[in-house]
Protein backbone atom coordinates (compact mmCIF):
# COMPACT_ATOMS: atom_id res chain seq x y z
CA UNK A 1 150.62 128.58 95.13
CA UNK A 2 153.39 126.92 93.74
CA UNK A 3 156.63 129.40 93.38
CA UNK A 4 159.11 128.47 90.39
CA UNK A 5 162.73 130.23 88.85
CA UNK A 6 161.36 131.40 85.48
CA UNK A 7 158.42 131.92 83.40
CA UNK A 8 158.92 128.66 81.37
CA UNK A 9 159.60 126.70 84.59
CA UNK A 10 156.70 127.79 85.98
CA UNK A 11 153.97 127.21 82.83
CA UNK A 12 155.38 123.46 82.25
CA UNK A 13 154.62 122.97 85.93
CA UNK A 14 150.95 124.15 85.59
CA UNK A 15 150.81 122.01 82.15
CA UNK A 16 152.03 118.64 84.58
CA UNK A 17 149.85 120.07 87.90
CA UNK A 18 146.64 120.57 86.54
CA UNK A 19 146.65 117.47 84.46
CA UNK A 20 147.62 115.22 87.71
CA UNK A 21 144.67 117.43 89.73
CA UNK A 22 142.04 116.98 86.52
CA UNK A 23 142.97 113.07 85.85
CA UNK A 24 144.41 111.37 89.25
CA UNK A 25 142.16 113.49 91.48
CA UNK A 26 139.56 113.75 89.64
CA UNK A 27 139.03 117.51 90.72
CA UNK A 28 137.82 120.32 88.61
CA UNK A 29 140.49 123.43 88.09
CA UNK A 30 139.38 126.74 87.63
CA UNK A 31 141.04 128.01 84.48
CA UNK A 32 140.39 131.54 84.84
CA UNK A 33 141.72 131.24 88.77
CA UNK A 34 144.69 129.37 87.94
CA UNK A 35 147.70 131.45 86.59
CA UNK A 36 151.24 132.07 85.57
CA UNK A 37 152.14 135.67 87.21
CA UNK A 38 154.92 137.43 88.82
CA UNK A 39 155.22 136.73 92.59
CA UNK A 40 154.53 141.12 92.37
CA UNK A 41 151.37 140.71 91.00
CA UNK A 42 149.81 137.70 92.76
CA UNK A 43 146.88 138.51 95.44
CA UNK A 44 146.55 135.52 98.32
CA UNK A 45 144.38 135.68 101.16
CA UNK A 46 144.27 139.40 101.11
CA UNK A 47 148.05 139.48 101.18
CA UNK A 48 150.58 140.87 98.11
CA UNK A 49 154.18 139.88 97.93
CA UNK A 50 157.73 141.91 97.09
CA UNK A 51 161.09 141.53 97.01
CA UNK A 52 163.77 143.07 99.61
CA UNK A 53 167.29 142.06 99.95
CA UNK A 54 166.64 138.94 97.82
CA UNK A 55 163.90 137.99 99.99
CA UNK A 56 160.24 137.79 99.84
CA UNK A 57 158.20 139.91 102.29
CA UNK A 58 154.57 140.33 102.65
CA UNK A 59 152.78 143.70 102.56
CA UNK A 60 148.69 144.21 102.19
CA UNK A 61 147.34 144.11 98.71
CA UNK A 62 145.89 147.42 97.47
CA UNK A 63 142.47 145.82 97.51
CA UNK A 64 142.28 144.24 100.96
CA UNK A 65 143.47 148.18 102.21
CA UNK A 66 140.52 149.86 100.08
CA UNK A 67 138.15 147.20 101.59
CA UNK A 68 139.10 148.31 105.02
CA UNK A 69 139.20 152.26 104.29
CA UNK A 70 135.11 151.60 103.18
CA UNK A 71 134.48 149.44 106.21
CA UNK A 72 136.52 152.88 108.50
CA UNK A 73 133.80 154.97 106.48
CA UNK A 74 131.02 152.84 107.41
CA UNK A 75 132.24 152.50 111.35
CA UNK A 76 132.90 156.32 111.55
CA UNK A 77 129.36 157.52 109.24
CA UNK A 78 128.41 160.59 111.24
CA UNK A 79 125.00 159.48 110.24
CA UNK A 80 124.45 156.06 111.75
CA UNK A 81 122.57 157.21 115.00
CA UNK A 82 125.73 155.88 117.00
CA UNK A 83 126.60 156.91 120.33
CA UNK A 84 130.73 157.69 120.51
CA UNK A 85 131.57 154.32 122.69
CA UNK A 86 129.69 152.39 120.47
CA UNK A 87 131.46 154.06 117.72
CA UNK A 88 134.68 153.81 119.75
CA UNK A 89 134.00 149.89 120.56
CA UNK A 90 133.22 148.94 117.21
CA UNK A 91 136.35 150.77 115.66
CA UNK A 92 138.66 148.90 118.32
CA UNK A 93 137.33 146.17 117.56
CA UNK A 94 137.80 146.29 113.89
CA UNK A 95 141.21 147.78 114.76
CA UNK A 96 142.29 144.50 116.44
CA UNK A 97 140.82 142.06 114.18
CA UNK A 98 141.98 143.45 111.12
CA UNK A 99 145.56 144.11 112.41
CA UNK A 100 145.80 140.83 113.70
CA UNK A 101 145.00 139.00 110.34
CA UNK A 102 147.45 140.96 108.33
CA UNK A 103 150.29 141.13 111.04
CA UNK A 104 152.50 139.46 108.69
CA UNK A 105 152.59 142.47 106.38
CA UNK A 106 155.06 145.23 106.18
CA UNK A 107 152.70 147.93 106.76
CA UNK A 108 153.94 150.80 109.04
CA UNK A 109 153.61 153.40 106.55
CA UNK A 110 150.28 152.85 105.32
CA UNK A 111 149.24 152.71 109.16
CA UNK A 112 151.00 156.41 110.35
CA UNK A 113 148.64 157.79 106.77
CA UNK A 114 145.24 155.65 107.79
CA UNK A 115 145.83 156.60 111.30
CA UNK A 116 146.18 160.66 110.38
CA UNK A 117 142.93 160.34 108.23
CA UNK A 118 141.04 157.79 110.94
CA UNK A 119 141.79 161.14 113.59
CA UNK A 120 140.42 163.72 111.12
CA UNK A 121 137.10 161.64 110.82
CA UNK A 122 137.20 161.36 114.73
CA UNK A 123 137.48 165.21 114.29
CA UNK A 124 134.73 165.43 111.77
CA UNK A 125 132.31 163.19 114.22
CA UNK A 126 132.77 165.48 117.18
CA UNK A 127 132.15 168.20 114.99
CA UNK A 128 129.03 167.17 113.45
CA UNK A 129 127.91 166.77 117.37
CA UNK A 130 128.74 170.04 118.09
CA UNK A 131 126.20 171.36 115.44
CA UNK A 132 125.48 174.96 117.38
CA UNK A 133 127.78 177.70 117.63
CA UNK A 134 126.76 177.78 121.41
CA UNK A 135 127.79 173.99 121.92
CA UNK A 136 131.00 174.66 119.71
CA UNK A 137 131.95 177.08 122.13
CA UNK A 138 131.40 175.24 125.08
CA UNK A 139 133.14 172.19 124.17
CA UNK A 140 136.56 174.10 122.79
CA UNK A 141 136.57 176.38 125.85
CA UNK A 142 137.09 173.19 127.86
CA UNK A 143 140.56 173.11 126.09
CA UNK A 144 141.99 176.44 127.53
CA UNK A 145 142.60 178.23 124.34
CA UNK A 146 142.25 182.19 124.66
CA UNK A 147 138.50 183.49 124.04
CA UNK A 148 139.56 184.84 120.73
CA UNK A 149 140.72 181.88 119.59
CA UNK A 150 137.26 179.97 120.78
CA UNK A 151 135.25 182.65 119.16
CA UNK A 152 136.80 182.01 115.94
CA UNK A 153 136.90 178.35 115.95
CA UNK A 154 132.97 178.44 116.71
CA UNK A 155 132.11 180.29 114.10
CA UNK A 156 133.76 178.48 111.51
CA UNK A 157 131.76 178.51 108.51
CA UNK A 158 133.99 175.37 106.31
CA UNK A 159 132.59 172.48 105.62
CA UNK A 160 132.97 169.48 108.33
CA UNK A 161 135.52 167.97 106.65
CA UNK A 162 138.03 170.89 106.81
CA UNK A 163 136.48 172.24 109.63
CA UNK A 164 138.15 168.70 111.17
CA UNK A 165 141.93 170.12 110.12
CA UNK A 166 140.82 173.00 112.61
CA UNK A 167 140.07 170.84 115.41
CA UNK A 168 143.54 169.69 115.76
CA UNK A 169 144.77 172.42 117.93
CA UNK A 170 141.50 171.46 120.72
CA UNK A 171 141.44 167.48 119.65
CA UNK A 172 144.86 166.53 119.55
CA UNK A 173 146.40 163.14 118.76
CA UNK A 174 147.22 162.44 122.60
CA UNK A 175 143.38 163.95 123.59
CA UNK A 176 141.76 161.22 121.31
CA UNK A 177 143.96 158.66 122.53
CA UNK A 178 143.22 159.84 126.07
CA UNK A 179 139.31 159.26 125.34
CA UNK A 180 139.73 155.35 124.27
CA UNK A 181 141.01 155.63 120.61
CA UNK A 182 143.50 153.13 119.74
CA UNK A 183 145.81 154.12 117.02
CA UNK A 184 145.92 150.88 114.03
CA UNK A 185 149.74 151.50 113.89
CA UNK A 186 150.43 151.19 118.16
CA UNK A 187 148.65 148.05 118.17
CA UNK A 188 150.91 147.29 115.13
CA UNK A 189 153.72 147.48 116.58
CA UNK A 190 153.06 145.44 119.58
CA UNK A 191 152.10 143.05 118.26
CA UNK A 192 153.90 142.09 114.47
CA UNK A 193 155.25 139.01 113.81
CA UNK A 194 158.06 140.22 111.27
C-alpha cells in the first residue's frame, strides 16, 4: 500500500512503481489487484480504514464482519449434533482468535450488536433442546419465576427464533455468562491495542 496527497499524486506513482517492479524486478503485477482508491474504500488484510480528527483509524471491513457472522451461524447450527461445551469451546475459541487478529479495529459498537444477536442464538440452542413442553417446564422452573409465568413460557407456540426474545427473562445476559459464555466485546476490551 503506498498512501499519497491526491489522486494525481497517487496514479503517477503507480505509473513509476509498477514499471520499476515489471522491469528492475522482474516481477509480474496484477493489474486488476493494483489500484488508485480512496484510503475509505481500500480493503487490507481484512481491515478498512477512516478518518477521525485528521487521523487514520482502523475499523473491520464489512466483508471480514459478514465472514465471521456465517462462521457464528455455523458454530451455533442447532443442527450439528453438538454437545453445549463443545459448542461453548469452539465459540470461545473463535471468540479469541478472531478478536485478537482484528484488535486494531475500532469496533465496540459492532461487538455490543453481534454480542445481543450471539445471546439470542444461545437462546434459540437451549430452546431447540428443550423440545417438550414437559422439559420446557422443568428447565424455566429452575429460574424461580411464578407458575403462571412457567406455564406460559412452556407453551409457547412461536417459532424458535422469537421464542429466543422470550427466554430473556429465564436466560439472562449474566446467566449465560455464568455458564462459560464469553461476550466478543469483554474480551475486546481487555485486550485492544488502540
Amino acid at each position: 500500500m503506498i498512501f499519497c496527497k491526491s489522486r494525481k499524486a497517487a496514479e503517477r506513482t503507480l505509473q513509476n512503481i509498477v514499471a520499476f517492479i515489471e522491469k528492475k524486478l522482474f516481477l509480474k503485477v496484477n493489474r486488476d489487484k493494483t489500484v488508485v482508491s480512496h484510503i475509505s474504500k481500500v480493503k487490507y488484510l481484512g481491515y478498512a480504514f477512516y478518518r477521525q480528527k485528521g487521523e487514520c483509524r482502523f475499523r473491520v471491513h464489512p466483508k471480514s464482519v459478514k465472514k465471521m457472522q456465517n462462521k457464528i451461524r455455523e458454530l451455533m447450527k442447532r443442527s450439528n449434533g453438538w454437545g453445549n461445551e463443545y459448542r461453548k469451546e469452539k465459540l470461545r475459541q473463535f471468540i479469541i482468535g478472531w478478536i485478537n487478529y482484528f484488535r486494531l479495529a475500532d469496533m465496540k459498537s459492532l461487538l455490543l450488536q453481534t454480542d445481543e444477536w450471539l445471546r439470542r442464538k444461545i437462546r434459540a440452542v437451549y430452546w431447540k433442546q428443550w423440545k417438550k413442553t414437559k422439559t420446557r417446564y422443568k428447565m424455566i422452573s429452575k429460574y424461580g419465576l411464578p407458575k403462571w409465568k412457567v406455564q406460559e413460557m412452556a407453551n409457547c407456540r412461536k417459532g424458535i427464533w422469537r421464542a429466543a426474545i422470550i427466554l430473556n427473562s429465564v436466560l439472562t445476559n449474566r446467566e449465560i455468562a455464568s455458564q462459560g459464555y464469553i461476550t466478543m466485546t469483554d474480551y475486546y476490551l481487555k485486550y485492544r491495542v488502540n
